[in-house]
Structures are given as C-alpha cells and as structure tokens.
Protein backbone atom coordinates (compact mmCIF):
# COMPACT_ATOMS: atom_id res chain seq x y z
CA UNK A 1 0.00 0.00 0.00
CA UNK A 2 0.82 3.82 -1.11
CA UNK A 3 2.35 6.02 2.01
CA UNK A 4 0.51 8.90 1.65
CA UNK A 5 1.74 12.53 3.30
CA UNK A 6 0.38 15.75 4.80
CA UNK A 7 1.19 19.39 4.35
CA UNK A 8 3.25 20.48 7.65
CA UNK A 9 1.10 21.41 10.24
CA UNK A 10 3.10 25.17 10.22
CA UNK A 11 4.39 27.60 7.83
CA UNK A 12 7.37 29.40 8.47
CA UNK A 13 8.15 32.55 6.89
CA UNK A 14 10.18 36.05 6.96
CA UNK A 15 7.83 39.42 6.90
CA UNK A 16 9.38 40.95 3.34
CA UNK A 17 9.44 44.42 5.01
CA UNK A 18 10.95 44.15 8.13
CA UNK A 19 12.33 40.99 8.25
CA UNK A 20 10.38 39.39 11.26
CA UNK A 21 9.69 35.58 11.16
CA UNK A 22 6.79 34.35 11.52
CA UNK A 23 5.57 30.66 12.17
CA UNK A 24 1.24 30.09 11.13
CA UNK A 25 -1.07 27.26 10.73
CA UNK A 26 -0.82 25.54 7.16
CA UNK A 27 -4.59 26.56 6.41
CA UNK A 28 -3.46 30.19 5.90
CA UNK A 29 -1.63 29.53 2.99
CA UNK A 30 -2.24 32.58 0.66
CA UNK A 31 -3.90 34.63 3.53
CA UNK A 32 -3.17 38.23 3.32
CA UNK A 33 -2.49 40.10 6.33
CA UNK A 34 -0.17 43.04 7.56
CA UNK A 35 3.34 42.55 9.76
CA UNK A 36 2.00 43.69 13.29
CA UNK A 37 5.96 45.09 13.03
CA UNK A 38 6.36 46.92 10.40
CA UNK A 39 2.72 46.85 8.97
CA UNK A 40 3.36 46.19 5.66
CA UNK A 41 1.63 44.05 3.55
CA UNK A 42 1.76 40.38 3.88
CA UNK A 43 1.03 36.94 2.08
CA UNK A 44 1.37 33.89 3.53
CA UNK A 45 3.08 31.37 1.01
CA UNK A 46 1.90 27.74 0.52
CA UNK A 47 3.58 25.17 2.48
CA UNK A 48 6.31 23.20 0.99
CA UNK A 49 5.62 20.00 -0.41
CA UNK A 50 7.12 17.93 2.44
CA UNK A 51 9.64 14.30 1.04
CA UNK A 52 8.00 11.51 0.20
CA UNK A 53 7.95 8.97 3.41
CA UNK A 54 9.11 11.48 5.26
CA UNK A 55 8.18 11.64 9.04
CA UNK A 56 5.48 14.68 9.57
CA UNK A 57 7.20 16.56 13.13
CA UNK A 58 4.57 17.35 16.05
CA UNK A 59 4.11 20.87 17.36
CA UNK A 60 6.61 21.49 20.20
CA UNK A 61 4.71 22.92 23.15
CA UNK A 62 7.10 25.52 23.19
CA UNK A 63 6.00 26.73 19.78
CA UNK A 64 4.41 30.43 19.35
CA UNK A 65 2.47 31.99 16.51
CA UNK A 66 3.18 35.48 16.11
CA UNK A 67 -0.13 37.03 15.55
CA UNK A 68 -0.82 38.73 12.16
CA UNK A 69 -3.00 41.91 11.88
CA UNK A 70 -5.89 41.38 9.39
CA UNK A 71 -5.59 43.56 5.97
CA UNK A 72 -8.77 44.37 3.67
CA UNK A 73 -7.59 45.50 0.46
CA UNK A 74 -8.04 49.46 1.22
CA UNK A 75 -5.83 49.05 4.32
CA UNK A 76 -2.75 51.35 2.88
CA UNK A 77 -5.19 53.82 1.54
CA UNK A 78 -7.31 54.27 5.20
CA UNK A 79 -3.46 54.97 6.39
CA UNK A 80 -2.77 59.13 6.38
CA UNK A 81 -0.04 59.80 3.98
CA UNK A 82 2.37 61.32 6.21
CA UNK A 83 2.02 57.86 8.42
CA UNK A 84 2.79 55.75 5.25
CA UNK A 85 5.77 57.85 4.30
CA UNK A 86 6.91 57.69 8.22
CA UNK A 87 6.86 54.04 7.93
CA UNK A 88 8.27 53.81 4.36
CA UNK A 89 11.59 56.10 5.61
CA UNK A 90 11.60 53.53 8.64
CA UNK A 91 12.19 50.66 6.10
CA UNK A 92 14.54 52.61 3.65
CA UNK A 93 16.79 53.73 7.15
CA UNK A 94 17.08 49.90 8.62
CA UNK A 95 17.94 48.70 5.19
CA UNK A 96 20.60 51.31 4.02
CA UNK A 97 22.23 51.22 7.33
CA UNK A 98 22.03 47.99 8.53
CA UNK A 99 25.62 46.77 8.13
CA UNK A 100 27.27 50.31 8.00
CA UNK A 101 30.01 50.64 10.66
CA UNK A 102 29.97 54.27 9.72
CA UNK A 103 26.72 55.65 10.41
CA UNK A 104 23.85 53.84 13.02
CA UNK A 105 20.41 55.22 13.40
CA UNK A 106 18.48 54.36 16.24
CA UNK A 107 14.35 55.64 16.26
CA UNK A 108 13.88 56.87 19.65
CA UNK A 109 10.40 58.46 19.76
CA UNK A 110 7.37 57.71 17.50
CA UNK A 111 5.40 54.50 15.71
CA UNK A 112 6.39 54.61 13.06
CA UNK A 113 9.54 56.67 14.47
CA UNK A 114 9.31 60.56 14.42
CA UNK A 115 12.45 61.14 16.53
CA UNK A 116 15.86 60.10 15.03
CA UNK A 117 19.48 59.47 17.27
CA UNK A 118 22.48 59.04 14.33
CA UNK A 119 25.76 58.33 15.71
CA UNK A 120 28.42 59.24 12.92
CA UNK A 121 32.02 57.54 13.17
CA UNK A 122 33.43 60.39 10.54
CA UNK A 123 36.19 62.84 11.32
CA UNK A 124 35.31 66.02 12.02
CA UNK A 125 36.17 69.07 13.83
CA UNK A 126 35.69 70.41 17.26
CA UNK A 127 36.58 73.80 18.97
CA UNK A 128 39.99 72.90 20.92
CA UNK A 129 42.29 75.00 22.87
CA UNK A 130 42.26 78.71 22.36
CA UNK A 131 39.26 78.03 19.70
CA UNK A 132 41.44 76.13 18.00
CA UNK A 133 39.95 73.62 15.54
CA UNK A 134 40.72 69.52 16.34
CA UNK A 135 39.96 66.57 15.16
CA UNK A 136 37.13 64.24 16.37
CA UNK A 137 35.71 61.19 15.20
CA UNK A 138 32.19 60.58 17.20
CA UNK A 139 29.53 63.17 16.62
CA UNK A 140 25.60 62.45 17.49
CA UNK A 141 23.17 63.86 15.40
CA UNK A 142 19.16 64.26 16.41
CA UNK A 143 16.36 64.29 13.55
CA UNK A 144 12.80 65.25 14.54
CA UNK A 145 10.09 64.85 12.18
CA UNK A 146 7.61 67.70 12.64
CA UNK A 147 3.84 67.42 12.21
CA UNK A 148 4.52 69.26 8.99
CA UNK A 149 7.16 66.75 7.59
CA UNK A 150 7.41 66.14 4.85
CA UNK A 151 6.39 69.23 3.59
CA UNK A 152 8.63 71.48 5.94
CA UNK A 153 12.31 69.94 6.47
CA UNK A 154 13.35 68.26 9.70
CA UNK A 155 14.26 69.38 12.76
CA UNK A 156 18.15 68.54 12.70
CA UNK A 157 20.54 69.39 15.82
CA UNK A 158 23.66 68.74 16.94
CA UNK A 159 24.10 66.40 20.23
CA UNK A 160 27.82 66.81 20.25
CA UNK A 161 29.79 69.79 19.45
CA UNK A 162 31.04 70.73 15.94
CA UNK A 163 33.46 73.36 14.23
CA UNK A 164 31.53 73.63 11.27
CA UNK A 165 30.57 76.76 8.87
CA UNK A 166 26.88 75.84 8.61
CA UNK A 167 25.88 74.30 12.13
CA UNK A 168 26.20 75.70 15.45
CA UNK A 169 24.60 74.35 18.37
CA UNK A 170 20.74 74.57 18.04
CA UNK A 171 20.74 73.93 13.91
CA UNK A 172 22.16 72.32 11.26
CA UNK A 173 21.28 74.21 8.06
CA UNK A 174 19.81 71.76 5.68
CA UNK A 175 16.36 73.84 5.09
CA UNK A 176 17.70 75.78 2.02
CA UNK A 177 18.25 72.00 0.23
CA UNK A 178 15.15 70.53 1.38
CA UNK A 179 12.14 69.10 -1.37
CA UNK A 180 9.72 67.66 0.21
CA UNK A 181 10.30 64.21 -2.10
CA UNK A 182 13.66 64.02 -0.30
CA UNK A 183 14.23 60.43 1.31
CA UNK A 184 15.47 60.79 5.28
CA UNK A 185 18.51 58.35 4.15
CA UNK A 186 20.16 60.79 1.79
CA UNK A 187 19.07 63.51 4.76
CA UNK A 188 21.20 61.29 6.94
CA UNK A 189 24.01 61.15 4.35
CA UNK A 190 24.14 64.98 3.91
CA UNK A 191 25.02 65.68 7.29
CA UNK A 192 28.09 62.97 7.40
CA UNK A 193 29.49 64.83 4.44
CA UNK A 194 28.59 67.93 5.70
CA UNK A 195 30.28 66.68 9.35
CA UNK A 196 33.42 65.07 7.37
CA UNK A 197 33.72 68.59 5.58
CA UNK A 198 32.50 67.13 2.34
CA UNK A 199 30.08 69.77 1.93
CA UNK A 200 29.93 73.20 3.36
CA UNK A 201 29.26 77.11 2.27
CA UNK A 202 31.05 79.99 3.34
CA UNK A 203 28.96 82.37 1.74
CA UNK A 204 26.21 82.57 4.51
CA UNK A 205 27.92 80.61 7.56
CA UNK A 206 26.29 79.82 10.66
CA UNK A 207 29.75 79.88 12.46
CA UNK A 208 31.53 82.52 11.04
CA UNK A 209 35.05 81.49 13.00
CA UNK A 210 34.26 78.36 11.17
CA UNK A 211 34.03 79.72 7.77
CA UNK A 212 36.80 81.67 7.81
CA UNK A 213 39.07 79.08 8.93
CA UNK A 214 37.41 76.84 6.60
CA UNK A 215 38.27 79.45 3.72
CA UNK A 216 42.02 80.39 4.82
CA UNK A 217 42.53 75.88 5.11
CA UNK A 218 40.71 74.90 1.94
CA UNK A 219 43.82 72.99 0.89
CA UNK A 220 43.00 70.53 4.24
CA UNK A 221 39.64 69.90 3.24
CA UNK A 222 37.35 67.22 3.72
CA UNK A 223 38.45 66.08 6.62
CA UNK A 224 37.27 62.26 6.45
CA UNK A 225 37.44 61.75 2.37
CA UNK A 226 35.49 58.42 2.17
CA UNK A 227 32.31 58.18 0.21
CA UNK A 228 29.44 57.78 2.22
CA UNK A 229 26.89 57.17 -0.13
CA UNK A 230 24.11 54.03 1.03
CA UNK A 231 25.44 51.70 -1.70
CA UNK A 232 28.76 52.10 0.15
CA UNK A 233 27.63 51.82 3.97
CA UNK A 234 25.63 49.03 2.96
C-alpha cells in the first residue's frame, strides 16, 4: 500500500518588510495580512511539499504563533499619507544602514519613528584649545520629524559639538536644500558629508570662525574623504 503525506502542520516565513519571522497554521496559505511590526503588507506562502515517506514533526509545546493583523484591500489607503511615508523612511533607514560601521540610526520616539538618534564615526572638527579647531571622530546627530514633515524639512541638531561653517549648536542648516520628495537616508548622508567637511558654504555661515578658517585651510579639506553614499555603507 501507497504512504501517503500531509502538508506540515506550520508555515514558516520572513515578513518581506521588516524581516520578522513568523511561524502560522498551514490553512493560511495565501492569507493576506499586515506585519503587526512593520505593517506592511503580507502573504502567507503555501507550504512546501514535504519528502516523500518522510516523518510529519509534532508541534513542540514551546511553539508560538506570532499574531498577524488582518488587511482588507483598502488598508494602505485608510493609512494618512504622512504615516505611510513615516513608515516607508523607517524601512529605507534599517535597510541602508544595517551593516554600515559608519553611520547607526536608532528611532527613539514615534510608531512609526518621528524622533531620530544618528551616531556618525566620521572625522570632524571640534573647537579645541584657544578656539582652535581639532579633530574628532564621534559626533551624534538628532532628527525630529515635525507634524509638517514632509512638507517642511526636519528638525536637525547637533548632540555633540562641531566646528563647522553651517551648524552651530541649536541647527544644522539643511532647510535651504530641502524638497519635500527628499528620502530621510540621503538627509542622513548629507550631514556625514557635511560633518566630514564634504560639503559646506562659506557664503552665509552659521559659524563665522568656522568659515573663515574653513576658507584660509581649503587645501586641508574634507576632513574624512570616504564616500558615504548608502550603496557604500551598505
């Protein structure tokens, strides 16, 4: 007589968005539901087709389900846009900086995040001795995302102090290059250059100490040369 098998009793699977695993009965196969993570769409995929003779494993009692949120088909669209783009930047950010030893971002307020900590591992400068300019390379960066975001630029500051033309110790000037398709990853970006001296503008400093010594040491500049594009900190 024929052995006949069963689908396994589970289906194990990553969320596509976030990455989070998650472990359901077989009988939601093709259910669509939303990561209670991330919240991004989800579909469960069919369970593999297990070896022929193949023993079928019980259900440890240890074993959990991690609960999926249920999804009509409008669910994105009932989201307000500045919620889907919060949660969209949230993705973009863990992915691009994931594996960078460079650059780590850390949400610290919101859901999805609203409040930013970035911890660059660039050189930079830093008032020394006499006002004299030295070389660090830690700086913390905080990003708040207003109510208005993304229509008004974020609210970008300084947790560590900098000898820099264009940030001082309650802004960092980014407002005069902000569009309101920006993503928050090449926000990110643009202050490590502008930190590693990569990008700066004398004409209308914050610091003007900064910018002159900037102007009279041009030949010194950047300070940290590396590219720090997200293709490369990936």
């Amino acid at each position: 007589m024929l052995e006949t098998t069963t689908l396994p009793r589970t289906i194990s699977f990553a969320c596509p968005g976030c990455g989070k695993r998650f472990s359901v009965p077989s009988g939601y196969a093709g259910r669509k539901a939303n990561c209670k993570f991330c919240h991004g769409p989800i579909v469960v995929p069919a369970a593999p087709e297990p070896p022929v003779n193949a023993p079928i494993p019980s259900p440890s009692a240890s074993q959990r389900f991690a609960p999926l949120e249920p999804v009509s088909q409008e669910h994105n669209q009932k989201l307000p846009m500045r919620t889907r783009r919060l949660i969209a930047e949230a993705r973009q950010i863990e992915q691009a900086f994931l594996n960078s030893s460079i650059i780590k971002v850390t949400p610290i307020a919101g859901d999805p995040p609203e409040v930013y900590k970035i911890e660059y591992r660039i050189k930079g400068l830093r008032k020394g001795w006499f006002g004299r300019p030295r070389v660090c390379s830690e700086h913390r960066v905080e990003i708040r995302l207003t109510s208005e975001y993304p229509r008004l630029s974020p609210q970008c500051k300084m947790l560590t102090s900098i000898f820099h033309p264009n940030i001082d110790a309650a802004t960092i000037c980014v407002g005069d290059h902000w569009t309101a398709g920006e993503r928050l990853v090449d926000l990110i970006i643009r202050i490590g250059e502008m930190i590693a001296y990569q990008a700066y503008n004398i004409k209308s400093p914050l610091d003007g100490q900064a910018a002159m010594w900037a102007d009279l040491h041009a030949n010194r500049l950047p300070i940290d040369p590396r590219v720090l594009s997200a293709a490369e900190l990936s």
